[in-house]
N, C-alpha and C. Protein backbone atom coordinates (compact mmCIF):
# COMPACT_ATOMS: atom_id res chain seq x y z
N UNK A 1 -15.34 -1.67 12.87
CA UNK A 1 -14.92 -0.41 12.31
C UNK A 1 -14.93 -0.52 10.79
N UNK A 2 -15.50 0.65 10.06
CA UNK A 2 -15.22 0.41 8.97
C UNK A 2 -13.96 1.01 8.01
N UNK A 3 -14.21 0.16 7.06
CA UNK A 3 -12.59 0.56 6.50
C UNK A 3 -13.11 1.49 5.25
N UNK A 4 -11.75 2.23 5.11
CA UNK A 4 -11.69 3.49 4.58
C UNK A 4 -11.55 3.05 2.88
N UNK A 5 -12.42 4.01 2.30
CA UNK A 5 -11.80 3.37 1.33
C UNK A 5 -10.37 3.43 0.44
N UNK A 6 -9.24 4.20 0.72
CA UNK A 6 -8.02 4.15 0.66
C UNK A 6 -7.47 2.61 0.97
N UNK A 7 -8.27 1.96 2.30
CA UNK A 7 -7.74 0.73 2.79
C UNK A 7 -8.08 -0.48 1.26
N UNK A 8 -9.33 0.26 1.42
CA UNK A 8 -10.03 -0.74 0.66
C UNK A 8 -8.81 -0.98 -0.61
N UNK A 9 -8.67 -0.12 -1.32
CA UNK A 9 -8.21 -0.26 -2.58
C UNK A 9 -6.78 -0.98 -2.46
N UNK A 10 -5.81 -0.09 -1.04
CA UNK A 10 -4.75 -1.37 -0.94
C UNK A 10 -4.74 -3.02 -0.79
N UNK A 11 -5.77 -2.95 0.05
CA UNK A 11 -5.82 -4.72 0.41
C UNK A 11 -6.76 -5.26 -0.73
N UNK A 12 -7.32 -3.97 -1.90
CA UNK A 12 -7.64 -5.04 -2.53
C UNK A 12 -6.18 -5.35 -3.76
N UNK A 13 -5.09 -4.20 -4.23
CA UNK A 13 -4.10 -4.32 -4.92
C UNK A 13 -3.29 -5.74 -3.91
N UNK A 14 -3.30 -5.62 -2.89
CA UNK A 14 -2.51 -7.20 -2.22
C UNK A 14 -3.07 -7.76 -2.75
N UNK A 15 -4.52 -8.18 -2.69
CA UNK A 15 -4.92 -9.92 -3.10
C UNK A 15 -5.03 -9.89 -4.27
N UNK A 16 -4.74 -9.56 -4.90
CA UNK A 16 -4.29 -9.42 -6.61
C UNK A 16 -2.64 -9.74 -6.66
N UNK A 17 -2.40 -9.76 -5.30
CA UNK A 17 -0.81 -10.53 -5.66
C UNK A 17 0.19 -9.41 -6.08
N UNK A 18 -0.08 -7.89 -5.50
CA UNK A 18 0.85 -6.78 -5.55
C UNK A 18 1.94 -7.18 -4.72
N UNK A 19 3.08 -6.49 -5.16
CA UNK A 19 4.14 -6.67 -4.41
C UNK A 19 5.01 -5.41 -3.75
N UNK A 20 4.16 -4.30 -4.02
CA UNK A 20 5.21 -2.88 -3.94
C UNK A 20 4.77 -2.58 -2.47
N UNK A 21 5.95 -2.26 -1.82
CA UNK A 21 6.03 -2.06 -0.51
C UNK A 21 6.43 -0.25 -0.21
N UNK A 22 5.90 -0.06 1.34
CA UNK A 22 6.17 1.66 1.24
C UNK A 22 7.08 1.61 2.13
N UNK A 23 8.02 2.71 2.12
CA UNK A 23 9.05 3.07 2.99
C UNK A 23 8.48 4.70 3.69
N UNK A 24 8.77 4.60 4.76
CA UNK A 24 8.26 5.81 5.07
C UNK A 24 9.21 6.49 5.78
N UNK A 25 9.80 7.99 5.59
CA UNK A 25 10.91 8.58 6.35
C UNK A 25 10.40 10.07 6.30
N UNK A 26 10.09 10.71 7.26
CA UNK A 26 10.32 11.98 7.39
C UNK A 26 9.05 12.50 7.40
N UNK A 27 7.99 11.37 7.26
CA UNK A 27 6.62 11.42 7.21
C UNK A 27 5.97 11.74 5.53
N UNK A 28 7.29 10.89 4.71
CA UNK A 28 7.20 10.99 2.86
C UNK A 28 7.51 9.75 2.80
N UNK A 29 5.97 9.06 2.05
CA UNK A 29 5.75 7.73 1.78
C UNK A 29 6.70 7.87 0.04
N UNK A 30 7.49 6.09 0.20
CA UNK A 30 8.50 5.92 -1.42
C UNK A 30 7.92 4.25 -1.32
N UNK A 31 7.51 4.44 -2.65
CA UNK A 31 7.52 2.74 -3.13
C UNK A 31 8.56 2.31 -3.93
N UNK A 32 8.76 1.02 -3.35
CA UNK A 32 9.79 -0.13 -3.87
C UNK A 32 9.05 -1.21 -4.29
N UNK A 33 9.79 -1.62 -5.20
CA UNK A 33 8.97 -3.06 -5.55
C UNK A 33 10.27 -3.40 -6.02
N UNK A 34 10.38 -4.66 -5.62
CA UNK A 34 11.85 -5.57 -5.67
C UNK A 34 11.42 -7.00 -6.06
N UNK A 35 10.31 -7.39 -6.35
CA UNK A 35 9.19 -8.60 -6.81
C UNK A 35 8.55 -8.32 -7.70
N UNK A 36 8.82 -8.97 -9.14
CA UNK A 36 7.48 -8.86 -10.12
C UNK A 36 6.95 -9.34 -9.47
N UNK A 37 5.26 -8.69 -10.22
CA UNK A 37 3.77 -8.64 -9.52
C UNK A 37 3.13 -9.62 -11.02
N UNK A 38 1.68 -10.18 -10.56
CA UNK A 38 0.76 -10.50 -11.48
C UNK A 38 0.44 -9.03 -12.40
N UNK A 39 0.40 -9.70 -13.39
CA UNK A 39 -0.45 -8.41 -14.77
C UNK A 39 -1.47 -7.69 -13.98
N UNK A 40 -2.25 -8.50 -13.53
CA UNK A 40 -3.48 -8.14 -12.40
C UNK A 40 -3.48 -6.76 -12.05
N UNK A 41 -2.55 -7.41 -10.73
CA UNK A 41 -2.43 -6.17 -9.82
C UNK A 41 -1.58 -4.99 -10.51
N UNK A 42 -0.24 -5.10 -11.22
CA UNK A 42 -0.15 -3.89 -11.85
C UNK A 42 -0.96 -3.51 -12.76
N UNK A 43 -2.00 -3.67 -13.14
CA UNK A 43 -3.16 -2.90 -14.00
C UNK A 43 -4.07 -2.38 -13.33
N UNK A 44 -4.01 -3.19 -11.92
CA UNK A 44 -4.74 -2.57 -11.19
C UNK A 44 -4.31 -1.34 -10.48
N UNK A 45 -3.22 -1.29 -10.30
CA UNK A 45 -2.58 0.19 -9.76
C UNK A 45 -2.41 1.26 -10.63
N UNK A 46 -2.19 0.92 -12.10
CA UNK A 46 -1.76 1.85 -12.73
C UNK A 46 -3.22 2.35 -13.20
N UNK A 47 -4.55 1.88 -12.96
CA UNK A 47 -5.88 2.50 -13.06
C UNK A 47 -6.54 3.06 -12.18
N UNK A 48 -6.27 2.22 -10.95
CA UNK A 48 -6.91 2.20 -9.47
C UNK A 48 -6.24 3.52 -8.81
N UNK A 49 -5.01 3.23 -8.60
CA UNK A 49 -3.98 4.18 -7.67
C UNK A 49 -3.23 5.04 -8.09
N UNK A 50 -2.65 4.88 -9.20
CA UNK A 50 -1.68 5.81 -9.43
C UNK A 50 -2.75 7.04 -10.48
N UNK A 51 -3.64 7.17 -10.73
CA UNK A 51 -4.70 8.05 -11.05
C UNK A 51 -5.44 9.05 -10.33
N UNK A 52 -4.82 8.36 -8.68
CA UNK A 52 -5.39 9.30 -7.59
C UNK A 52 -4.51 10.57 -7.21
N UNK A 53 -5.34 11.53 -6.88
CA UNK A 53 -4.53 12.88 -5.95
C UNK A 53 -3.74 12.37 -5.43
N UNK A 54 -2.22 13.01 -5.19
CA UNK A 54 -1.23 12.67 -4.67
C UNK A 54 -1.64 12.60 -3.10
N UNK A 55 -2.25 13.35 -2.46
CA UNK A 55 -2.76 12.89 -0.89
C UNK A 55 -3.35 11.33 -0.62
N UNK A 56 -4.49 11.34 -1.95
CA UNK A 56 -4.78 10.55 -1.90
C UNK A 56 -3.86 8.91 -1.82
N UNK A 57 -3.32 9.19 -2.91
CA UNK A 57 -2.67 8.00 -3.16
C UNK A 57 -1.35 7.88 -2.14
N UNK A 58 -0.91 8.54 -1.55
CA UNK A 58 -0.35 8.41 0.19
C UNK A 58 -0.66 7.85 0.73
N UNK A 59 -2.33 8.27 0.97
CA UNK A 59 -2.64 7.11 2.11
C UNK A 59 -3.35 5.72 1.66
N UNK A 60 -3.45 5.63 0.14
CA UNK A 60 -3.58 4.22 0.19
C UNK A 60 -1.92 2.98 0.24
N UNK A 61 -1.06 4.03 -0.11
CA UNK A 61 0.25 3.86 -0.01
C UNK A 61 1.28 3.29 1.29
N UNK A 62 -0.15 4.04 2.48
CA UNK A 62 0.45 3.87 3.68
C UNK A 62 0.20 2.64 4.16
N UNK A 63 -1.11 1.91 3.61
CA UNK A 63 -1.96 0.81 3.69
C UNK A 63 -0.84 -0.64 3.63
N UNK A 64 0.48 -0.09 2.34
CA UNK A 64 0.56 -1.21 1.80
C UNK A 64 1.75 -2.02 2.79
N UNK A 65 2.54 -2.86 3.20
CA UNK A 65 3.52 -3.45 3.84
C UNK A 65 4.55 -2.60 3.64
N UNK A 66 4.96 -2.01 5.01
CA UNK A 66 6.17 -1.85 5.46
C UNK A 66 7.47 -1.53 5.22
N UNK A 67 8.42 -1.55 4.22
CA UNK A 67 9.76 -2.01 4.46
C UNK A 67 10.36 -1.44 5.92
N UNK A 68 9.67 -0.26 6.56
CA UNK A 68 10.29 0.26 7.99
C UNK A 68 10.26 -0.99 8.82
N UNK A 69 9.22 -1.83 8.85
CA UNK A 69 8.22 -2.91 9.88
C UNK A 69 9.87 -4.01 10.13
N UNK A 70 9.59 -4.16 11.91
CA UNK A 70 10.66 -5.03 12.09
C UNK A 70 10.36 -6.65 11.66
N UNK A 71 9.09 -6.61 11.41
CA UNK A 71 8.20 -8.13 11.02
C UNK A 71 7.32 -8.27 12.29
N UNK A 72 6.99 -7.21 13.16
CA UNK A 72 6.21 -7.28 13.87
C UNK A 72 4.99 -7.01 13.66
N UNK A 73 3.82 -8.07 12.67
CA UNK A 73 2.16 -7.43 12.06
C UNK A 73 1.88 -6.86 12.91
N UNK A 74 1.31 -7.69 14.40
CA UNK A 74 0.93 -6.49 15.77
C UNK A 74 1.06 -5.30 15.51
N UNK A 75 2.30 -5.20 15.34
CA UNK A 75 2.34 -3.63 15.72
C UNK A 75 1.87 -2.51 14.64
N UNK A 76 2.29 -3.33 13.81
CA UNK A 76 2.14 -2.79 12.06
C UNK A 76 0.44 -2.41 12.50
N UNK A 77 -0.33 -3.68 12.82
CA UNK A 77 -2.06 -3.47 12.31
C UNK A 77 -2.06 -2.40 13.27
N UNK A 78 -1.61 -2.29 14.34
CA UNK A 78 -2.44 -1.25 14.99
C UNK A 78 -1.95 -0.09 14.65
N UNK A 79 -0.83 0.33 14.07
CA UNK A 79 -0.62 1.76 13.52
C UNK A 79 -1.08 2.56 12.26
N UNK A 80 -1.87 1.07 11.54
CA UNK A 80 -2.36 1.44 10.37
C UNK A 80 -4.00 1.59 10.59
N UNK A 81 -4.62 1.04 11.69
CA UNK A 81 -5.88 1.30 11.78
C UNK A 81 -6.60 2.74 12.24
């Protein structure tokens, strides 16, 4: 399957060593970040992501880890694919 590019851009802000996680309630994605990140990856968001349409940048938002997630990936990958 191929990946979207919304996916793309989150997993590529992870391997840049991002740390901001989404909370999701009511079907309204909120980022937290409770971990400084590498220079990297926040330069990379603040060019990459946060420049996008607010739809847009939702669903790369939705891409990113959890704070809802009980620590179950399983379940996590398959709701995000």
């Amino acid at each position: 399957m191929e990946k979207t590019k919304t996916r793309k851009l989150a997993e590529d802000y992870l391997r840049l060593g991002g740390t901001r996680q989404v909370m999701i309630d009511d079907n309204k994605t909120f980022i937290r970040q409770y971990e400084e990140e590498p220079q990297e990856a926040a330069t990379f968001w603040q060019t990459n992501i946060e420049t996008l349409d607010q739809a847009t940048r939702e669903d790369v938002e939705f891409f990113l880890p959890s704070i809802n997630t009980d620590g179950n990936s399983e379940e996590t990958e398959r709701t995000k694919t």
